[in-house]
N, C-alpha and C. Protein backbone atom coordinates (compact mmCIF):
# COMPACT_ATOMS: atom_id res chain seq x y z
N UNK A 1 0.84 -1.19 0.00
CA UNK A 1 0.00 0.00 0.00
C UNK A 1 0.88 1.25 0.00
N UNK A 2 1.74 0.90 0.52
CA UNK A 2 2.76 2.30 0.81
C UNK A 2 3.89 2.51 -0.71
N UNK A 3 4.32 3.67 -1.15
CA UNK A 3 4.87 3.87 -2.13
C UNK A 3 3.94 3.78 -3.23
N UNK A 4 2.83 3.94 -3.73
CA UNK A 4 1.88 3.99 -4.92
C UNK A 4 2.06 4.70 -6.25
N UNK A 5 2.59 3.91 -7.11
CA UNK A 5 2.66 4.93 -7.97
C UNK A 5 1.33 5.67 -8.08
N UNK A 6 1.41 7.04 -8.50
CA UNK A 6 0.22 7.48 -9.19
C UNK A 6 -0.75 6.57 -9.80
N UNK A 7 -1.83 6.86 -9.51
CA UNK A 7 -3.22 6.09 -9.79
C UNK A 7 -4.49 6.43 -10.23
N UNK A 8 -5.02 6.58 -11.25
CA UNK A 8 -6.16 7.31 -12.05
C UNK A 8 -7.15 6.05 -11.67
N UNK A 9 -8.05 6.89 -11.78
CA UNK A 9 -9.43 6.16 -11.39
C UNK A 9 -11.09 6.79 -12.31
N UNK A 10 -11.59 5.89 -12.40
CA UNK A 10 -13.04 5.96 -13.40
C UNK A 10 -13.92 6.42 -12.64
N UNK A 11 -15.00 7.13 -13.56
CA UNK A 11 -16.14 7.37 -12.79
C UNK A 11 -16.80 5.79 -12.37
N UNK A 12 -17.30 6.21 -11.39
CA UNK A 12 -18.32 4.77 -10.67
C UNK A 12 -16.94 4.04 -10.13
N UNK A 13 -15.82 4.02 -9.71
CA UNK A 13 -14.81 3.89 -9.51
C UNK A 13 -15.10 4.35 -7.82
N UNK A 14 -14.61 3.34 -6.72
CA UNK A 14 -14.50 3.47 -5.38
C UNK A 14 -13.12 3.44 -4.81
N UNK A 15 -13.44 5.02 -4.32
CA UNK A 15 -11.47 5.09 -3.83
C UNK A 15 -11.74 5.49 -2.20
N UNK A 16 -10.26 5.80 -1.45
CA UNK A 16 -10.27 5.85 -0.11
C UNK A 16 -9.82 7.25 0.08
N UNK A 17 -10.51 8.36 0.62
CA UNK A 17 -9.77 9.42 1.04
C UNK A 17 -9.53 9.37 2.68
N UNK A 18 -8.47 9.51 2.92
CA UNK A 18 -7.99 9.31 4.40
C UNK A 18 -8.37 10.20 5.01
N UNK A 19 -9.31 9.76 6.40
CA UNK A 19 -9.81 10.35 7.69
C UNK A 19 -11.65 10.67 6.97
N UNK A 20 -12.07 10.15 5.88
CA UNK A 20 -13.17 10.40 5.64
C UNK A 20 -13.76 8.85 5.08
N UNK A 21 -12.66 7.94 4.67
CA UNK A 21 -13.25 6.82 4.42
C UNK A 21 -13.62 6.37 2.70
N UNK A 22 -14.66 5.58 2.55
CA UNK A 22 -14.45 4.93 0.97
C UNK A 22 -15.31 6.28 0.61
N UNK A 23 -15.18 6.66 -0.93
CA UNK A 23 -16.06 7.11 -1.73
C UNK A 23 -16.38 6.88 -3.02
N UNK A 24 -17.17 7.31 -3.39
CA UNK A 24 -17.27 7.17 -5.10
C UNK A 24 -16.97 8.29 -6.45
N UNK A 25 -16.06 8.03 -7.28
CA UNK A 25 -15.44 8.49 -8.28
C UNK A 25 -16.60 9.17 -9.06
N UNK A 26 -17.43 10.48 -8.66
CA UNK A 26 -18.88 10.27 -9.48
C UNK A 26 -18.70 10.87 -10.68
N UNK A 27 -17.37 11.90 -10.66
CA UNK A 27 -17.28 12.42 -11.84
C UNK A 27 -15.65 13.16 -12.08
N UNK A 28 -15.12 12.77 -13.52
CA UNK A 28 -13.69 14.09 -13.64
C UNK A 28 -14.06 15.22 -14.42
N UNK A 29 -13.88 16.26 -14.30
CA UNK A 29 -14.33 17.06 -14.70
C UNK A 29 -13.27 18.49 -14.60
N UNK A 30 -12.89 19.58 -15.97
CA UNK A 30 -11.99 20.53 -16.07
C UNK A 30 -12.72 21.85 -14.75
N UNK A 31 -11.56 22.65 -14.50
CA UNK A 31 -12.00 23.84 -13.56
C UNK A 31 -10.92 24.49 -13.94
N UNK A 32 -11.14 25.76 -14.17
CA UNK A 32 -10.34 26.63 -14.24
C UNK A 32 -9.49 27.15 -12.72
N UNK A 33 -8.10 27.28 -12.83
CA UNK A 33 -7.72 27.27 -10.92
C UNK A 33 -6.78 27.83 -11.30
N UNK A 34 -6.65 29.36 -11.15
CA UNK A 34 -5.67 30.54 -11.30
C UNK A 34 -5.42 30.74 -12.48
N UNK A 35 -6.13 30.52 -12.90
CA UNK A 35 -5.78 30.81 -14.74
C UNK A 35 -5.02 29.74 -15.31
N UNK A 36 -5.51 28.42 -14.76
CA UNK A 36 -5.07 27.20 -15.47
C UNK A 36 -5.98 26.37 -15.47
N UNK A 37 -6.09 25.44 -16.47
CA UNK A 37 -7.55 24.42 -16.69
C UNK A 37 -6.27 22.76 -15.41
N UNK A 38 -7.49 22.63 -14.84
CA UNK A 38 -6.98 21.46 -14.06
C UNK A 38 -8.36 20.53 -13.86
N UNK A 39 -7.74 18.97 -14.37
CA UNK A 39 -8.90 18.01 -14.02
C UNK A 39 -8.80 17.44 -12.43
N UNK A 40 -10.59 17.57 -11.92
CA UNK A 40 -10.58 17.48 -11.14
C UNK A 40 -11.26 16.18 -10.58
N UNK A 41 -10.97 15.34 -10.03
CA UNK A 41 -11.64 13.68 -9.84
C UNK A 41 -13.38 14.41 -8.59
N UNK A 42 -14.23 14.82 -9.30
CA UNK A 42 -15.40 14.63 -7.64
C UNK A 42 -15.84 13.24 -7.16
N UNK A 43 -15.43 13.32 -5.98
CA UNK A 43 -15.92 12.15 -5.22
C UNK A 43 -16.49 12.05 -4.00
N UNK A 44 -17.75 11.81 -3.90
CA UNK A 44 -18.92 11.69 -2.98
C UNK A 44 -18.44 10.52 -1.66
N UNK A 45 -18.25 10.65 -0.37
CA UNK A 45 -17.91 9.96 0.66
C UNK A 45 -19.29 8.99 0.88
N UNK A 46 -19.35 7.74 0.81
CA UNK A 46 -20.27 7.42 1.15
C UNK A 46 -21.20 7.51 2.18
N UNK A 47 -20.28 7.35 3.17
CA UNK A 47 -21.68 7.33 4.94
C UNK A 47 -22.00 8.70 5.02
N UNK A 48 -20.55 10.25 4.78
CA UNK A 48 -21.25 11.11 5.31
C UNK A 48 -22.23 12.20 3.78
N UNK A 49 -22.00 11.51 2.48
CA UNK A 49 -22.63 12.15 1.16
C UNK A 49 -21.73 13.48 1.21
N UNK A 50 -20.54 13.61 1.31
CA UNK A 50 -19.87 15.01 1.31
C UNK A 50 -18.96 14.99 0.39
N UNK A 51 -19.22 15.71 -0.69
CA UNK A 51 -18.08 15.94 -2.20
C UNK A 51 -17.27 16.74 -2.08
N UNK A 52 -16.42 15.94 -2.47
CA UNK A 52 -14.57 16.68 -2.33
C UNK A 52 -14.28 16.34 -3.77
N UNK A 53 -13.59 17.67 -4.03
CA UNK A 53 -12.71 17.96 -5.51
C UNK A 53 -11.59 17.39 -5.03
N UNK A 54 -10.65 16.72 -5.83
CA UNK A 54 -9.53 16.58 -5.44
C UNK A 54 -8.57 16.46 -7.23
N UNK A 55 -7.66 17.12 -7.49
CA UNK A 55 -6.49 17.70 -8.36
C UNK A 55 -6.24 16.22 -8.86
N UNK A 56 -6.49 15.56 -10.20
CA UNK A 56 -5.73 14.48 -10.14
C UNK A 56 -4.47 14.32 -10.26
N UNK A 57 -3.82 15.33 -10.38
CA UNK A 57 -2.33 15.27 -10.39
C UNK A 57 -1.65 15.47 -8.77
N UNK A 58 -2.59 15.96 -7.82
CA UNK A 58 -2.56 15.65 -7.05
C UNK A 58 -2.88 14.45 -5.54
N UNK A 59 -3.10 13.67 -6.25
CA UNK A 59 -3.96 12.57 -5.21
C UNK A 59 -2.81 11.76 -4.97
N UNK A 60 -1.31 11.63 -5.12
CA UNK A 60 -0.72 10.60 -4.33
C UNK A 60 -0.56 11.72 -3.26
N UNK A 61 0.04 12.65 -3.37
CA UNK A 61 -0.52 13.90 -2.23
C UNK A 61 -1.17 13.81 -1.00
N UNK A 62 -2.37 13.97 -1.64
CA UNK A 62 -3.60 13.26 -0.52
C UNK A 62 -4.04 12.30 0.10
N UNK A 63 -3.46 11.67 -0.50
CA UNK A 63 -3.31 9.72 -0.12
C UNK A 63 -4.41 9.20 -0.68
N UNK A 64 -5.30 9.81 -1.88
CA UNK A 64 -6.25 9.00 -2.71
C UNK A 64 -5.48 8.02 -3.01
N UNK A 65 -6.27 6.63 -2.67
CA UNK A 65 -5.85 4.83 -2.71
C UNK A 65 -7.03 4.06 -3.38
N UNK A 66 -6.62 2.90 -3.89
CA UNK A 66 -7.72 2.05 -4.05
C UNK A 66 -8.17 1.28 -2.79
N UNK A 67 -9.02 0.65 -2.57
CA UNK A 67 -9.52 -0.19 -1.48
C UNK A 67 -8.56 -0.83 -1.33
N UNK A 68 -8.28 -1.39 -0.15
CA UNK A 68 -7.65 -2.99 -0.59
C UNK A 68 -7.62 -3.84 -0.51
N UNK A 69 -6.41 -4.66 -1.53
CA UNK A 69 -7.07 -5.96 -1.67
C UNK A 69 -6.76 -7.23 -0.67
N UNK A 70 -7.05 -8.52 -1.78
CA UNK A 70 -7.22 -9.86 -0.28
C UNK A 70 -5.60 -9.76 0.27
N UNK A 71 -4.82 -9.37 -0.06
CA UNK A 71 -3.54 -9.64 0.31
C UNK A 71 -3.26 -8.43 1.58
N UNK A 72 -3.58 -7.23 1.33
CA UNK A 72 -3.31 -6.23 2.00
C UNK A 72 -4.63 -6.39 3.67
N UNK A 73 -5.52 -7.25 3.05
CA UNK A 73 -6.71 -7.56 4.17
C UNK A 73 -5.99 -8.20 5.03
N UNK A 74 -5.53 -9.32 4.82
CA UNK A 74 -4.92 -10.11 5.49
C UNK A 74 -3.69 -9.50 6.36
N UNK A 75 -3.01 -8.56 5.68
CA UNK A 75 -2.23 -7.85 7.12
C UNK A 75 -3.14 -6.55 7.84
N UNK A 76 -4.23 -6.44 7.62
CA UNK A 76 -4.66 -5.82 8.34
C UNK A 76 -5.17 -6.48 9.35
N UNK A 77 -6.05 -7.54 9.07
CA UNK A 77 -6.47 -8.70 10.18
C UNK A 77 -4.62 -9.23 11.30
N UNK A 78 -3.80 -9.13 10.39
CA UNK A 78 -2.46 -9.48 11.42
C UNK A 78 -2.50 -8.54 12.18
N UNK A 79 -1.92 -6.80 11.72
CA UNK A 79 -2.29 -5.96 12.48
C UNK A 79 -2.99 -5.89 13.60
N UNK A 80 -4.28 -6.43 13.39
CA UNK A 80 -5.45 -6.28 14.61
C UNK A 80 -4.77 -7.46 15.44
N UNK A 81 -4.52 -8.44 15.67
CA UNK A 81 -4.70 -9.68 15.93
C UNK A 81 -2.70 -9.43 16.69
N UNK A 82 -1.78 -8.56 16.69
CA UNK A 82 -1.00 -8.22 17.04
C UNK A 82 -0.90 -8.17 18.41
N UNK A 83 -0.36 -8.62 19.33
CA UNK A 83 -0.64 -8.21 20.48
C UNK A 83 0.80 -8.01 21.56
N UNK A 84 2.24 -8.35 20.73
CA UNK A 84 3.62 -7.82 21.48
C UNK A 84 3.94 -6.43 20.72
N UNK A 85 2.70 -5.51 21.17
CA UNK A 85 3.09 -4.22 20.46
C UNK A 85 3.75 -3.40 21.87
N UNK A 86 4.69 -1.81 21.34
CA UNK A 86 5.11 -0.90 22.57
C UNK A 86 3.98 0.20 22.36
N UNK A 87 3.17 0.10 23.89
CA UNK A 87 2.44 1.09 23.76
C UNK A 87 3.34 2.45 24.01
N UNK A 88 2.83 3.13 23.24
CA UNK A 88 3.34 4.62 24.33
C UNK A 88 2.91 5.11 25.21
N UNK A 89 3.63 5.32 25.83
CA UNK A 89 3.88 5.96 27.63
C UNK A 89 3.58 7.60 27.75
N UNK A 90 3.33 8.38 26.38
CA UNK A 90 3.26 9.26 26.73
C UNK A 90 1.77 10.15 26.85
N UNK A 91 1.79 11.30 27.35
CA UNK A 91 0.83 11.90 27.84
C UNK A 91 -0.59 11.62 27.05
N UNK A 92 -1.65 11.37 27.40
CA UNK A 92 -2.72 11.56 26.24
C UNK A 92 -2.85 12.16 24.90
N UNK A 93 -2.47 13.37 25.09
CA UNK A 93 -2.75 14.38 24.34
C UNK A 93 -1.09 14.64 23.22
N UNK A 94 -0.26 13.99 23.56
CA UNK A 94 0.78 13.40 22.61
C UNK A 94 0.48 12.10 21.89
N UNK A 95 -0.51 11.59 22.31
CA UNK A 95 -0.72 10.18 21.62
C UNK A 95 -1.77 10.42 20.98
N UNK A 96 -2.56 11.13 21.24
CA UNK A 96 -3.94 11.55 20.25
C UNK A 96 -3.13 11.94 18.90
N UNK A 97 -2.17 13.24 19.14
CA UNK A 97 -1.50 14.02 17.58
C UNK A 97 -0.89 12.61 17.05
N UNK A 98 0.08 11.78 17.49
CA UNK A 98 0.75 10.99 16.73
C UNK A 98 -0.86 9.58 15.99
N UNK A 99 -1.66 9.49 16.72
CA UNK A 99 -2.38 8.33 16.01
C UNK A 99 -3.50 9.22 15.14
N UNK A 100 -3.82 10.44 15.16
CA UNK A 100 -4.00 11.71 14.34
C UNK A 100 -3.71 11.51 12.91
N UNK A 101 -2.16 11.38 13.43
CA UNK A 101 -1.46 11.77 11.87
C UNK A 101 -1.52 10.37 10.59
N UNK A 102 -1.22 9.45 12.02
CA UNK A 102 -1.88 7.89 11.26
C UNK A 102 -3.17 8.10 10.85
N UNK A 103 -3.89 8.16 11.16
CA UNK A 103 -5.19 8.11 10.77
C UNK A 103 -5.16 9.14 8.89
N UNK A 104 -4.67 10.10 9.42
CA UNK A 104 -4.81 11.44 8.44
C UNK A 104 -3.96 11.06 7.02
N UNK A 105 -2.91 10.17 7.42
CA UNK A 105 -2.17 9.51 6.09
C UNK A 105 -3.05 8.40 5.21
N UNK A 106 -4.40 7.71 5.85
CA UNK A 106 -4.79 7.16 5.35
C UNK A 106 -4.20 6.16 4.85
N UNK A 107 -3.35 4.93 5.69
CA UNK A 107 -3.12 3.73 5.52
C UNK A 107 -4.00 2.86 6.03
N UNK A 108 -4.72 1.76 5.55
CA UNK A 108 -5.33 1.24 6.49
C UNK A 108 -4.48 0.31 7.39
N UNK A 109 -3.29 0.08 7.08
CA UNK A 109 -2.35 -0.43 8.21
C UNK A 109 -2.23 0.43 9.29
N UNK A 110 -2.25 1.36 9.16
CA UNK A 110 -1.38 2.51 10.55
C UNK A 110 -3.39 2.90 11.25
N UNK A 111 -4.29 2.66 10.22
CA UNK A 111 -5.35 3.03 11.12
C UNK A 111 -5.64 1.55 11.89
N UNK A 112 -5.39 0.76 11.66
CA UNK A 112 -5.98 -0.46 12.52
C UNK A 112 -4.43 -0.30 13.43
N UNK A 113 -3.73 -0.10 13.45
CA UNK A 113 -2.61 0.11 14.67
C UNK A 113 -3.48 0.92 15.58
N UNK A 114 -3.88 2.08 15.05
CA UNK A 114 -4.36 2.75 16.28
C UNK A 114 -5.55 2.55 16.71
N UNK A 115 -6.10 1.84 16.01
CA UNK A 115 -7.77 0.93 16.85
C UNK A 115 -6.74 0.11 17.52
N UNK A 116 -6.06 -1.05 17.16
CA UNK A 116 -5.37 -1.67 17.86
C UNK A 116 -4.58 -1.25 19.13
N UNK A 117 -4.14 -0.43 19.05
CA UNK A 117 -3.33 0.37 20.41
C UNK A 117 -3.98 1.03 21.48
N UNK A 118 -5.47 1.72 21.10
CA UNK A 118 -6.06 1.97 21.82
C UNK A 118 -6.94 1.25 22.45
N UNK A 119 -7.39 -0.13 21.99
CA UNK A 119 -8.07 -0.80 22.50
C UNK A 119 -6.77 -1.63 23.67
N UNK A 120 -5.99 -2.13 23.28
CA UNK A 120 -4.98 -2.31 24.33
C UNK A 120 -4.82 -1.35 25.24
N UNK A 121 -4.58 -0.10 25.03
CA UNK A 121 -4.56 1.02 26.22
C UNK A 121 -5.76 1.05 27.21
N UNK A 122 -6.58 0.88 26.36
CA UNK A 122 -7.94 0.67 27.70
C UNK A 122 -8.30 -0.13 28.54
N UNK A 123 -7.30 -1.33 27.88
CA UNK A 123 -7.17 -2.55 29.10
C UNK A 123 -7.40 -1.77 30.68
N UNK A 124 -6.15 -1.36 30.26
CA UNK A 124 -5.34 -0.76 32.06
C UNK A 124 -5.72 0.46 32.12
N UNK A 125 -6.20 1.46 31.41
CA UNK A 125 -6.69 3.06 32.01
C UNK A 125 -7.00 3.08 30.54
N UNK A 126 -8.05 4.38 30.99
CA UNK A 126 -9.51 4.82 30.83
C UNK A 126 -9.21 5.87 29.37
N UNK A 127 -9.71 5.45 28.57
CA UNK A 127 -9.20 6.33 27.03
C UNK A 127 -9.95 7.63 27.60
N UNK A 128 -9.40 8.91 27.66
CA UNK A 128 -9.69 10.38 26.88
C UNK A 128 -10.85 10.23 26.00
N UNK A 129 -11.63 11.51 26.37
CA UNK A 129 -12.83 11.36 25.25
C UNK A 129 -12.40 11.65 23.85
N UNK A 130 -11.14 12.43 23.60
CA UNK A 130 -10.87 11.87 22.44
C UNK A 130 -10.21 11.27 21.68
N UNK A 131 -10.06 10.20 22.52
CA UNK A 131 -9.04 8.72 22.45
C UNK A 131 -10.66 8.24 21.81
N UNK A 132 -11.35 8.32 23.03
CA UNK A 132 -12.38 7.24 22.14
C UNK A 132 -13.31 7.57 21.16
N UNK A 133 -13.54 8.24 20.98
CA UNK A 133 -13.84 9.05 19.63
C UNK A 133 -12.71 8.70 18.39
N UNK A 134 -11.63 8.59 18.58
CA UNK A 134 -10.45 8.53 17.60
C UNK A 134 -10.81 7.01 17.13
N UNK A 135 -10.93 6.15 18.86
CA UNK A 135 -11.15 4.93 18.34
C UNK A 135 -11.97 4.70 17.50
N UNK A 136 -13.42 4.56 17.76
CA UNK A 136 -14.51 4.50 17.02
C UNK A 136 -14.25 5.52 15.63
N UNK A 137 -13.79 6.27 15.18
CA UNK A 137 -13.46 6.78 13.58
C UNK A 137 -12.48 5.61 13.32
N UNK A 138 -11.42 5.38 14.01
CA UNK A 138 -10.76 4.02 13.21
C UNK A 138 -11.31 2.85 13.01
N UNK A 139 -12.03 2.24 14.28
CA UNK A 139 -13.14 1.39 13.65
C UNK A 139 -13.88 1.44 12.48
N UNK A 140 -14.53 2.59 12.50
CA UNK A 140 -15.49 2.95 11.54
C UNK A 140 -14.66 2.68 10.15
N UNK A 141 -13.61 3.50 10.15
CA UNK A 141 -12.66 3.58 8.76
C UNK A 141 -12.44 1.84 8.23
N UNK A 142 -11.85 1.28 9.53
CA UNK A 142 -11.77 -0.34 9.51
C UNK A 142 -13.12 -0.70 8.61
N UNK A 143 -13.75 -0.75 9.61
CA UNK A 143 -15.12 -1.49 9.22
C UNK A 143 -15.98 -1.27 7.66
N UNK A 144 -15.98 -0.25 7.57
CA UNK A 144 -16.54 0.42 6.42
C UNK A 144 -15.33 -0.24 4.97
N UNK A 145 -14.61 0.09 5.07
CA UNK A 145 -13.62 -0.20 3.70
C UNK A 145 -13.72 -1.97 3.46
N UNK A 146 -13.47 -2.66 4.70
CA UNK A 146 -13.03 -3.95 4.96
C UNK A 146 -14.25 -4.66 4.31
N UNK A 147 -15.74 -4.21 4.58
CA UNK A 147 -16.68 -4.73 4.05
C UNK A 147 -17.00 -4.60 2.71
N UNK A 148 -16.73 -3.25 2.59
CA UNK A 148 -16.64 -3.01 0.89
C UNK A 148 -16.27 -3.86 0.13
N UNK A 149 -14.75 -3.94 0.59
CA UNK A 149 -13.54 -4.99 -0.29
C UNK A 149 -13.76 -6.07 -0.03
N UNK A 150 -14.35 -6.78 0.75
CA UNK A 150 -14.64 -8.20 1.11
C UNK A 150 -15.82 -8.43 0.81
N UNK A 151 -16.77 -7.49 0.25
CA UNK A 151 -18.19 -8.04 -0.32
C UNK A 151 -19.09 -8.36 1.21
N UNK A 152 -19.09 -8.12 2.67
CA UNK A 152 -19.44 -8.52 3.30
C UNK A 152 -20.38 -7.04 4.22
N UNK A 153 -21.08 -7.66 5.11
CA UNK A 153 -21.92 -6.42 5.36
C UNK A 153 -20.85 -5.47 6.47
N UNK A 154 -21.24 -4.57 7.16
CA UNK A 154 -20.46 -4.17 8.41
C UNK A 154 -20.81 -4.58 9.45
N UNK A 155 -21.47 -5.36 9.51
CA UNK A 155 -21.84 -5.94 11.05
C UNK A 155 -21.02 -7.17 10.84
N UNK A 156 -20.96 -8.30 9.70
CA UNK A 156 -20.33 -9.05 9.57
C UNK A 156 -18.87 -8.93 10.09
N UNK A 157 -18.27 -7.80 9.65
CA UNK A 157 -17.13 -7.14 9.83
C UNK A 157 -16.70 -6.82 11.02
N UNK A 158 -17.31 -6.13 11.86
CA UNK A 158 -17.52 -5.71 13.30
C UNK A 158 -17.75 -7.14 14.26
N UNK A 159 -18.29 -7.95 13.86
CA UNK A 159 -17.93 -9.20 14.46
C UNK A 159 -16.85 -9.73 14.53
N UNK A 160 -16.21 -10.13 12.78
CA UNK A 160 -15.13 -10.24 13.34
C UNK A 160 -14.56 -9.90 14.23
N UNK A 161 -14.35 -8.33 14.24
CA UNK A 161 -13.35 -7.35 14.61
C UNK A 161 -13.13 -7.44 16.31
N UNK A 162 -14.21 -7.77 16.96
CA UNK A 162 -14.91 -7.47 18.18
C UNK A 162 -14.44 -9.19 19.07
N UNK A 163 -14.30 -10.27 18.11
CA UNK A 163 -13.80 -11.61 18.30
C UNK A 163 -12.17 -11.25 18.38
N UNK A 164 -11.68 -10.58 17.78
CA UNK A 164 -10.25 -10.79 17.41
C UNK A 164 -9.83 -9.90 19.04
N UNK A 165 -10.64 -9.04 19.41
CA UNK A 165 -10.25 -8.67 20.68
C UNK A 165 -10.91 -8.88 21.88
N UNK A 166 -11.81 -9.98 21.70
CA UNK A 166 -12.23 -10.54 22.92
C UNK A 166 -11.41 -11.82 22.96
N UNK A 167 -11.08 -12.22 22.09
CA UNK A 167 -9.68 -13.62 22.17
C UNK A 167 -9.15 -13.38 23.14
N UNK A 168 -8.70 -14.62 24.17
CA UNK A 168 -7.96 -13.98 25.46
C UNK A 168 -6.45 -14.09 24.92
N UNK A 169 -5.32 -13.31 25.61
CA UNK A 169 -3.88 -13.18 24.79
C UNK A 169 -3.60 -14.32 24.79
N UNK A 170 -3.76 -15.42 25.40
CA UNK A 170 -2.75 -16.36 25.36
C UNK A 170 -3.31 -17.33 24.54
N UNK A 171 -4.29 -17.07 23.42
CA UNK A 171 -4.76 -17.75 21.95
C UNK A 171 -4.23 -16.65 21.19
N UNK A 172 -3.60 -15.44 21.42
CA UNK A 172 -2.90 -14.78 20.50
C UNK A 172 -1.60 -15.31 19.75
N UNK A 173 -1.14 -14.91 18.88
CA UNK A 173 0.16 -15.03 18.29
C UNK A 173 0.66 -16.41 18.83
């Protein structure tokens, strides 16, 4: 997933914009932008219906991605299912910006780290309200794409997800 070459995409075409989740490719279309014609990919977010222009010469930029696929699923399920990770030790509000920025790069590796990390952190003390808020958007991001690409519903998904961390550790790894 990481290193992408540049990647053009079709209308009716489902891509990932990071920290907003899957959307749909509904249309490319020219705009004039400082006195230059630039094509612009619109794409409609599914859950929240909110259209974003985005530069196609700009989208490795932005981290416009394709879904992904069975190969890249499967380390995301490792990811989750990880459990000799180093949490960090530091203050709340240093760990919110750093799993922030994961989230905001739009990997779905680095976002299931931080569902993953924070659900481990809550073992032993009490997530920040916007620890758990962060969580549940990474869930969500999880859940939502994973079902897409797997043809499966989100509850299907969320089951999984919800098994892989009620497993007690010592059926882990």
């Amino acid at each position: 997933m990481e290193n992408q070459a540049i990647r053009t995409f079709n209308v009716g075409e489902l891509a990932v914009y990071p920290g907003h989740g899957v959307g749909e490719i509904k249309a490319i279309e020219q705009r004039e932008v400082c006195e230059e014609t630039q094509n612009f990919y619109i794409m409609v977010i599914l859950d929240s219906n909110i259209t974003i222009m985005i530069p196609k010469n700009n989208t490795t930029n932005v981290g416009l991605r394709a879904l992904v696929n069975d190969e890249q699923i499967d380390e995301v399920y490792t990811t989750l299912k990880k459990r000799r990770v180093k949490l960090s030790h530091q203050t709340w509000n240093k760990r919110y910006k750093q799993f922030h920025d994961k989230i905001k790069r739009g990997s779905l590796f680095e976002v299931a780290e931080v569902f993953r990390d924070l659900n481990l952190i809550s073992i032993n003390k009490e997530l920040s309200f916007g620890e758990r808020k962060m969580m549940e958007t990474a869930k969500h991001l999880i859940v939502s794409e994973l079902a897409l690409a797997r043809g499966l519903s989100e509850a299907e998904i969320t089951r999984e997800i919800q098994e892989i961390f009620t497993v007690s550790e010592s059926e882990q790894e």
